[in-house]
Protein backbone atom coordinates (compact mmCIF):
# COMPACT_ATOMS: atom_id res chain seq x y z
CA UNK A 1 -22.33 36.57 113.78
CA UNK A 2 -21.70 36.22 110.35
CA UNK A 3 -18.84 33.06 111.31
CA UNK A 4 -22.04 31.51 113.26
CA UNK A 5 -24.09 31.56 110.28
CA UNK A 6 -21.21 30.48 107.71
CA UNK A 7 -20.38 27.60 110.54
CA UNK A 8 -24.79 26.23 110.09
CA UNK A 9 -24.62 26.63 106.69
CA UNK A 10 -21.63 24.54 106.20
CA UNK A 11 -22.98 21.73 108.49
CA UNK A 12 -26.67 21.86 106.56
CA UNK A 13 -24.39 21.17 103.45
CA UNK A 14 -22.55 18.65 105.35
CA UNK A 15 -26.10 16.87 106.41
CA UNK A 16 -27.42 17.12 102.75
CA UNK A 17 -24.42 15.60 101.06
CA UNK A 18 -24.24 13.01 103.83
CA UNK A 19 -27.75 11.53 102.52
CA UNK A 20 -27.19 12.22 98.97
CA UNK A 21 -30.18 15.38 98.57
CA UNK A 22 -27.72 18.06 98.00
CA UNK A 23 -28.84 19.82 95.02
CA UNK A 24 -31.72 17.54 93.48
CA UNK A 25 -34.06 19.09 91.41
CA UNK A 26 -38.32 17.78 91.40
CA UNK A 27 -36.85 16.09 88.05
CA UNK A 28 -34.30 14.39 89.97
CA UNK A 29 -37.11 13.49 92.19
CA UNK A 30 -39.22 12.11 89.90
CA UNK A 31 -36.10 10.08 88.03
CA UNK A 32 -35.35 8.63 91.25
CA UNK A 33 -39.04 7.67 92.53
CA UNK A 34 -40.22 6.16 88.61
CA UNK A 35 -38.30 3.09 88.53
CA UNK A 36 -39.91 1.63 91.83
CA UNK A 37 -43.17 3.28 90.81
CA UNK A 38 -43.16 1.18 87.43
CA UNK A 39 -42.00 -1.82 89.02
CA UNK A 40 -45.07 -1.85 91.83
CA UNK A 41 -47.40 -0.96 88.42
CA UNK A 42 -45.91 -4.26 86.44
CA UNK A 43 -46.07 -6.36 89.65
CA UNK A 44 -49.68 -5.39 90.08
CA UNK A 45 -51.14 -5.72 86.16
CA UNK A 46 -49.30 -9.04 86.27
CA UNK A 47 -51.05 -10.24 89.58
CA UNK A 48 -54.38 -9.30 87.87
CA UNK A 49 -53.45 -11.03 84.74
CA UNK A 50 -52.72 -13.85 86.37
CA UNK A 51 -55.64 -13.66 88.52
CA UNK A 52 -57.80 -13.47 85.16
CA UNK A 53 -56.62 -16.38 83.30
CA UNK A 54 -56.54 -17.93 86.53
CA UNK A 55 -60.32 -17.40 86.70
CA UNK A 56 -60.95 -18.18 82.88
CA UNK A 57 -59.25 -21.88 83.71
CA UNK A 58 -61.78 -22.25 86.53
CA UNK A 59 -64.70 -21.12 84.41
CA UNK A 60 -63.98 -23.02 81.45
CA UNK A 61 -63.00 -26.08 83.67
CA UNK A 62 -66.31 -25.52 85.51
CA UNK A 63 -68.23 -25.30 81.78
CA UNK A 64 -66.43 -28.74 80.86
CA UNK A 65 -67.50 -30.14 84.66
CA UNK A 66 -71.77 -28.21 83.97
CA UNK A 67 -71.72 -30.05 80.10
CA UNK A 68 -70.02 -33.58 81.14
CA UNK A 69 -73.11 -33.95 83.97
CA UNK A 70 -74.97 -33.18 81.62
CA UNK A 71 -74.29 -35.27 78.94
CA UNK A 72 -73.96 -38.28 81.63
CA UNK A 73 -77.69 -37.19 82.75
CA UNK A 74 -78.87 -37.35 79.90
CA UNK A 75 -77.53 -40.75 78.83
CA UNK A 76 -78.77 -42.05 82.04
CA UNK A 77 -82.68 -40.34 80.96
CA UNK A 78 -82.01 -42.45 77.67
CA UNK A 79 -80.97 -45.58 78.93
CA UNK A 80 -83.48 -45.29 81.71
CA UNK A 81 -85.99 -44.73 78.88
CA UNK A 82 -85.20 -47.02 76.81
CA UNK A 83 -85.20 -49.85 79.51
CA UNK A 84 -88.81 -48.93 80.89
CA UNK A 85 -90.15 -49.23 77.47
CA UNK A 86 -88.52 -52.47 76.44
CA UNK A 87 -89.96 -53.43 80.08
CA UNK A 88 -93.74 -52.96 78.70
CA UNK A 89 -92.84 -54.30 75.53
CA UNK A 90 -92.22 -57.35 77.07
CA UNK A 91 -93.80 -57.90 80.05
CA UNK A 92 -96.73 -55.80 79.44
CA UNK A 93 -97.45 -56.55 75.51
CA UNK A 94 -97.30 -52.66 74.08
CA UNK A 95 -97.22 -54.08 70.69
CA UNK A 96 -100.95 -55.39 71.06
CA UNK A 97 -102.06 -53.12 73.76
CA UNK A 98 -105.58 -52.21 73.21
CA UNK A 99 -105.90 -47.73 72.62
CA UNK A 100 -106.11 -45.69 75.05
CA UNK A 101 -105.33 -48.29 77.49
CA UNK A 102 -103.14 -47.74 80.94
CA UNK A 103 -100.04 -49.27 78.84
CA UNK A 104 -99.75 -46.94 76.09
CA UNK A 105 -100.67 -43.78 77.88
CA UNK A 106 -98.23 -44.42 79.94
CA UNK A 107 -95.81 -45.46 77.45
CA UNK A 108 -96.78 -41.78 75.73
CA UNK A 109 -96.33 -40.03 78.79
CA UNK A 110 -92.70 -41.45 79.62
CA UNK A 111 -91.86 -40.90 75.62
CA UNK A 112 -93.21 -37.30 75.72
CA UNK A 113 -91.25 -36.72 78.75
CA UNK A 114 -87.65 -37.36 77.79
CA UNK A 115 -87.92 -35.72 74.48
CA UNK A 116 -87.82 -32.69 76.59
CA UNK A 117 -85.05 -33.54 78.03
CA UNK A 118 -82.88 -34.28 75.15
CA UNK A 119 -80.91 -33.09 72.50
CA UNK A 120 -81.54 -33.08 69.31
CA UNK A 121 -79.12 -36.50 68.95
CA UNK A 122 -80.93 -38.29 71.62
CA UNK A 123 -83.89 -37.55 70.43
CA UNK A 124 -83.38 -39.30 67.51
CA UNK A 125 -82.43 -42.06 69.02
CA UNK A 126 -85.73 -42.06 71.26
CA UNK A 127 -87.11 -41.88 67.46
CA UNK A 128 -85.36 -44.55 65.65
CA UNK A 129 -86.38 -46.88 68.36
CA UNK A 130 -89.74 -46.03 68.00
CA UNK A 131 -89.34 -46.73 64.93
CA UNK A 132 -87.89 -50.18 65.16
CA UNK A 133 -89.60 -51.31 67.55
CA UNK A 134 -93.24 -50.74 65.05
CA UNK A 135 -94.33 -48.27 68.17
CA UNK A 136 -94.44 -44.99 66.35
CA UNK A 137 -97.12 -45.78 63.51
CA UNK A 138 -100.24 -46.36 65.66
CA UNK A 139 -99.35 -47.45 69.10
CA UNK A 140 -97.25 -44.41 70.34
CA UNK A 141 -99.13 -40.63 69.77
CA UNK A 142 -96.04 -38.48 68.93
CA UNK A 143 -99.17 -35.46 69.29
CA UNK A 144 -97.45 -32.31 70.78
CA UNK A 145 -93.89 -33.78 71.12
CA UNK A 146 -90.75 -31.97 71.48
CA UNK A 147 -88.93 -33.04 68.37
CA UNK A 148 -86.80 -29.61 67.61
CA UNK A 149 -83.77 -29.92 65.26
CA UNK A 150 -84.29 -33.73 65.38
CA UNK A 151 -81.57 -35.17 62.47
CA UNK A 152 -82.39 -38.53 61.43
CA UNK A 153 -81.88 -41.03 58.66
CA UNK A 154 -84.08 -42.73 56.85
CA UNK A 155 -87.00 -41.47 58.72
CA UNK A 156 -90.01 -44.18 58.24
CA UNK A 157 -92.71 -42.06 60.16
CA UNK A 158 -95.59 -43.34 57.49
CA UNK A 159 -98.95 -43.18 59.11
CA UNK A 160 -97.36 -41.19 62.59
CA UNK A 161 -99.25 -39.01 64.37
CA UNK A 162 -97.15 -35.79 64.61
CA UNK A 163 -99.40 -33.10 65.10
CA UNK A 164 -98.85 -30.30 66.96
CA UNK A 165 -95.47 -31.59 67.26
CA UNK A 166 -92.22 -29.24 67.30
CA UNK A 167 -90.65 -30.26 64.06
CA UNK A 168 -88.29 -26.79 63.77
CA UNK A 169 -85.52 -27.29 61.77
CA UNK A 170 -85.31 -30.87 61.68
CA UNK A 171 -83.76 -32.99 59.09
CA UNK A 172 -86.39 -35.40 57.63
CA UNK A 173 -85.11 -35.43 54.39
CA UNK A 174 -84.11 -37.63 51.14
CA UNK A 175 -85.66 -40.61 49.22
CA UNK A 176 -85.69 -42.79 51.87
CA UNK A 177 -87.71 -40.33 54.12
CA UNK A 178 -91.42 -41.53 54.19
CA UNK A 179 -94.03 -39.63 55.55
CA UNK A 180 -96.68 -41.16 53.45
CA UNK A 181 -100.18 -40.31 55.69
CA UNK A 182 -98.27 -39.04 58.17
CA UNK A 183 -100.21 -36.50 61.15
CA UNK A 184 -98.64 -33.25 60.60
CA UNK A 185 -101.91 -31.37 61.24
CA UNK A 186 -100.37 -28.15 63.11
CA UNK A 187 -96.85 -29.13 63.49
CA UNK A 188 -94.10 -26.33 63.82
CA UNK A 189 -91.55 -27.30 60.49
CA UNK A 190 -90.17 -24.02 60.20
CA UNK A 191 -86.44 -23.62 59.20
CA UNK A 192 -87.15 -27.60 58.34
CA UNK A 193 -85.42 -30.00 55.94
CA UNK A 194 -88.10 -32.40 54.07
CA UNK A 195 -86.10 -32.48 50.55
CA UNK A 196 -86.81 -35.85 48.54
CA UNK A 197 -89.18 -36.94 51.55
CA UNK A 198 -92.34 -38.60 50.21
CA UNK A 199 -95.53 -37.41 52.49
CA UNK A 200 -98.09 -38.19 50.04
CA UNK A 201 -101.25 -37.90 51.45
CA UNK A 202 -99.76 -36.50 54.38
CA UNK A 203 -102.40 -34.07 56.51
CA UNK A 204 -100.22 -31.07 57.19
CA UNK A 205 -103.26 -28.46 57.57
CA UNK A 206 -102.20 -25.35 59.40
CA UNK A 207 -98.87 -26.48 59.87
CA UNK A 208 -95.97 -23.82 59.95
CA UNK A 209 -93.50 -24.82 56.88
CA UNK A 210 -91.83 -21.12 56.96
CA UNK A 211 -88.31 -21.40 55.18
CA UNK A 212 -88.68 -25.57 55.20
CA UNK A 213 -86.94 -26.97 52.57
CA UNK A 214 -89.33 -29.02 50.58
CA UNK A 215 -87.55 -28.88 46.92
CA UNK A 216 -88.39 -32.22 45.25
CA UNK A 217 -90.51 -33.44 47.88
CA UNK A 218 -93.22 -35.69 46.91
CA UNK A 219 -96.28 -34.14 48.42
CA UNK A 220 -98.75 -35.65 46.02
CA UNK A 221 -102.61 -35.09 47.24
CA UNK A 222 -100.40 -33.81 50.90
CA UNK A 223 -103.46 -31.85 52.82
CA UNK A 224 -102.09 -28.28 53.04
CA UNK A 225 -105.06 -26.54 53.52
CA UNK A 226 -104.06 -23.17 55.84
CA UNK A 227 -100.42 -23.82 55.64
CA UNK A 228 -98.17 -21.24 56.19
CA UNK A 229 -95.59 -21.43 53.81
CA UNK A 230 -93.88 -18.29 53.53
CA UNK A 231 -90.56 -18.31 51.92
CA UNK A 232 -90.44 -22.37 51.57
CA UNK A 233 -88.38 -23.73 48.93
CA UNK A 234 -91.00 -26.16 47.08
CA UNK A 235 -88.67 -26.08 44.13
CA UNK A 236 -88.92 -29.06 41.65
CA UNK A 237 -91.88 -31.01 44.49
CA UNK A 238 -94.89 -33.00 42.87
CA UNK A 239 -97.89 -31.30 44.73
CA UNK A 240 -100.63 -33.02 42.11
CA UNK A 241 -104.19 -32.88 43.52
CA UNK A 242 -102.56 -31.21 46.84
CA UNK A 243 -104.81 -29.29 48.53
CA UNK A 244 -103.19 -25.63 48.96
CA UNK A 245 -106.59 -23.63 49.49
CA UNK A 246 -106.32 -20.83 51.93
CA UNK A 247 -102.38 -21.28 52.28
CA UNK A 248 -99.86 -18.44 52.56
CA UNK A 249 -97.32 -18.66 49.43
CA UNK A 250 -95.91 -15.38 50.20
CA UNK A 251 -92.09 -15.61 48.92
CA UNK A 252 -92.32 -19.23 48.20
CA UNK A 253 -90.33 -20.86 45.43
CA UNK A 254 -92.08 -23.20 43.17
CA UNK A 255 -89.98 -22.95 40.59
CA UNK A 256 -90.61 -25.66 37.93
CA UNK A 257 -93.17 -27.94 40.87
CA UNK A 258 -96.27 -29.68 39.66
CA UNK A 259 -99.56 -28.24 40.50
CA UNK A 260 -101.54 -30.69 38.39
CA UNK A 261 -105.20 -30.41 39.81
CA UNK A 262 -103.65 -29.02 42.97
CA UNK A 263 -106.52 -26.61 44.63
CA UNK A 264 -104.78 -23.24 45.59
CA UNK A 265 -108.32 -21.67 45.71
CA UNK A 266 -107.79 -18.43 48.02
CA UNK A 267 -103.92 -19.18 48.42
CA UNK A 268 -102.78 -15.72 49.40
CA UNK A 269 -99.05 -14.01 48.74
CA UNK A 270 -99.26 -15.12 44.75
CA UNK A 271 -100.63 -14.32 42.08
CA UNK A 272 -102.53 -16.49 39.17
CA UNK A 273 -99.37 -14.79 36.88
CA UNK A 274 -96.49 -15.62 39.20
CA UNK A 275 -97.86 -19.38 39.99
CA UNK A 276 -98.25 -19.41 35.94
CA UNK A 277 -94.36 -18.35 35.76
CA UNK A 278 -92.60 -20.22 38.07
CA UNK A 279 -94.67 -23.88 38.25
CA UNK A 280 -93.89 -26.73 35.46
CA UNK A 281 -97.47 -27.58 35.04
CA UNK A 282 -100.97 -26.08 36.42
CA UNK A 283 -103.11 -28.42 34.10
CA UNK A 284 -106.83 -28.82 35.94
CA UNK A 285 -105.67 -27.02 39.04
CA UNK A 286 -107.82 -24.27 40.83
CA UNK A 287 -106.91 -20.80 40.86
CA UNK A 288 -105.87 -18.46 43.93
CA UNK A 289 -109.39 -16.53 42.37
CA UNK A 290 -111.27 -19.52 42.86
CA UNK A 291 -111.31 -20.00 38.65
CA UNK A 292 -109.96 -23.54 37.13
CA UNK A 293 -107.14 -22.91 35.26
CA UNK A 294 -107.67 -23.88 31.64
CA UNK A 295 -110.75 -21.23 31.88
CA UNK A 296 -108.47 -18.83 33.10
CA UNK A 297 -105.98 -19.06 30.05
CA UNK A 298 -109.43 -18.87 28.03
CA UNK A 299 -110.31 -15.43 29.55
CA UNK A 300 -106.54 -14.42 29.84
CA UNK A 301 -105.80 -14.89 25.82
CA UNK A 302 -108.85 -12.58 24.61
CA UNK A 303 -107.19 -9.86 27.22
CA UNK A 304 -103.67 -10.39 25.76
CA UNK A 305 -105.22 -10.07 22.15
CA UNK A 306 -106.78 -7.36 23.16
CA UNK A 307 -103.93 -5.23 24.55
CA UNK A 308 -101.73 -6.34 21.49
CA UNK A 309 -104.38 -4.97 19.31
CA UNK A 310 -104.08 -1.68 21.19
């Protein structure tokens, strides 16, 4: 019996060494299985980094394919513009088309049109034609139009009617930037750039100028009745005999501007003190409290007497 047993026992040891097991440990085990493990991990992180850069190429190489369409579409929407209006410039006489005839609202309608569709650097050259081409002063309504972040130079838009239009943080500015009588009744010019633009007598009544930029900006008797100008930079601007009355001033700067006759009569957001403080000259101008300011100063210095005295 017990040379039967020794006789297994030797050919179990015989079997184990034959296949290399004979006296491995769960260690050994593991030593023997990590390599192959690690290998199959690496192999598979690198098929799914692959995968993912893979994918970013197609993405970014579909972005480039998306924004070159576009761009083509829209220089075909310019160019398709721009040769239906010189179309009806010539053939049908724009220039000398009689208001509110078939001509010019359709000529409005086609204008209006691709402004939406543009960027900002088409648009302005949908603007600077209209411009060149003497349509934009009175023969083309610019009421309503999409004109957003529109950058142009030299902008002669004297006697244009923009009203209503979207005017957000365009770039309308310098001396060469006229705007004199220019339609502004309404217009959205937040976040816009009108520094050194002349728009004398300009009617910009309710218009939105939050955070414009309208530092030495010539806006001489400018119609600003109801404006909402809230954190505008009117540093340095000439706003004699401007009508401010029932604007918002709230966190405006007009350091060192001229309010000569200006009528701020129930401005709002500053006081008769702080427009005293920051302006260059209030001579003849109406107060936020409705009073003219030289007889303010006359009931202000008996006051300041007054409190001295105390």
């Amino acid at each position: 019996m017990g040379r039967k047993e020794s006789n297994s026992k030797q050919g179990e040891e015989t079997k184990q060494s034959r296949w290399g097991f004979r006296g491995m440990t769960v260690r050994d085990w593991l030593q023997l299985l990590i390599v192959p493990v690690a290998l199959v991990v690496i192999s598979f992180l690198f098929t799914v980094q692959q995968d993912q850069r893979q994918q970013r190429i197609e993405n970014q190489r579909a972005e480039a394919e998306r924004e070159l369409a576009e761009q083509n579409a829209q220089d075909e929407a310019l160019q398709a513009y721009l040769d239906q209006m010189s179309t009806l410039m010539l053939e049908k006489d724009l220039r000398n088309s009689e208001e509110d005839s078939e001509v010019r609202t359709l000529a409005r309608a086609r204008t209006l049109a691709v402004l939406k569709r543009l960027d900002p650097s088409r648009k302005a050259d949908v603007a600077q034609f209209l411009i060149d081409a003497q349509l934009v002063h009175r023969v083309i309504s610019l009421e309503g139009a999409d004109l957003s972040g529109l950058d142009l130079e030299h902008p002669q838009l004297w006697n244009a009617d923009l009203s209503d239009a979207n005017l957000s943080n365009a770039v309308l500015s310098g001396r060469t930037a006229i705007l004199t009588d220019t339609n502004l009744y309404g217009a959205d010019l937040s976040g816009a750039d009108l520094s050194g633009a002349y728009l004398g007598g300009a009617n910009l009544r309710n218009a939105d100028l939050r955070e414009a930029n309208l530092s030495k900006a010539g806006l001489n008797g400018a119609y600003l009745r109801g404006a909402d100008l809230r954190e505008a930079n009117l540093s340095d601007a000439d706003l004699t005999s401007a009508n401010l009355s029932s604007a918002d001033l709230s966190r405006a700067d007009f350091s060192e501007a001229e309010l000569r006759w200006a009528d701020l009569s129930r401005a709002k957001g500053m006081s008769n003190e702080e427009l005293e403080q920051e302006t260059s000259s209030l001579e003849g101008a109406t107060m936020p409290n409705g009073q003219k300011y030289n007889d303010w100063i006359k009931d202000k210095k008996p006051q300041a007497k007054d409190e001295k005295n105390e």
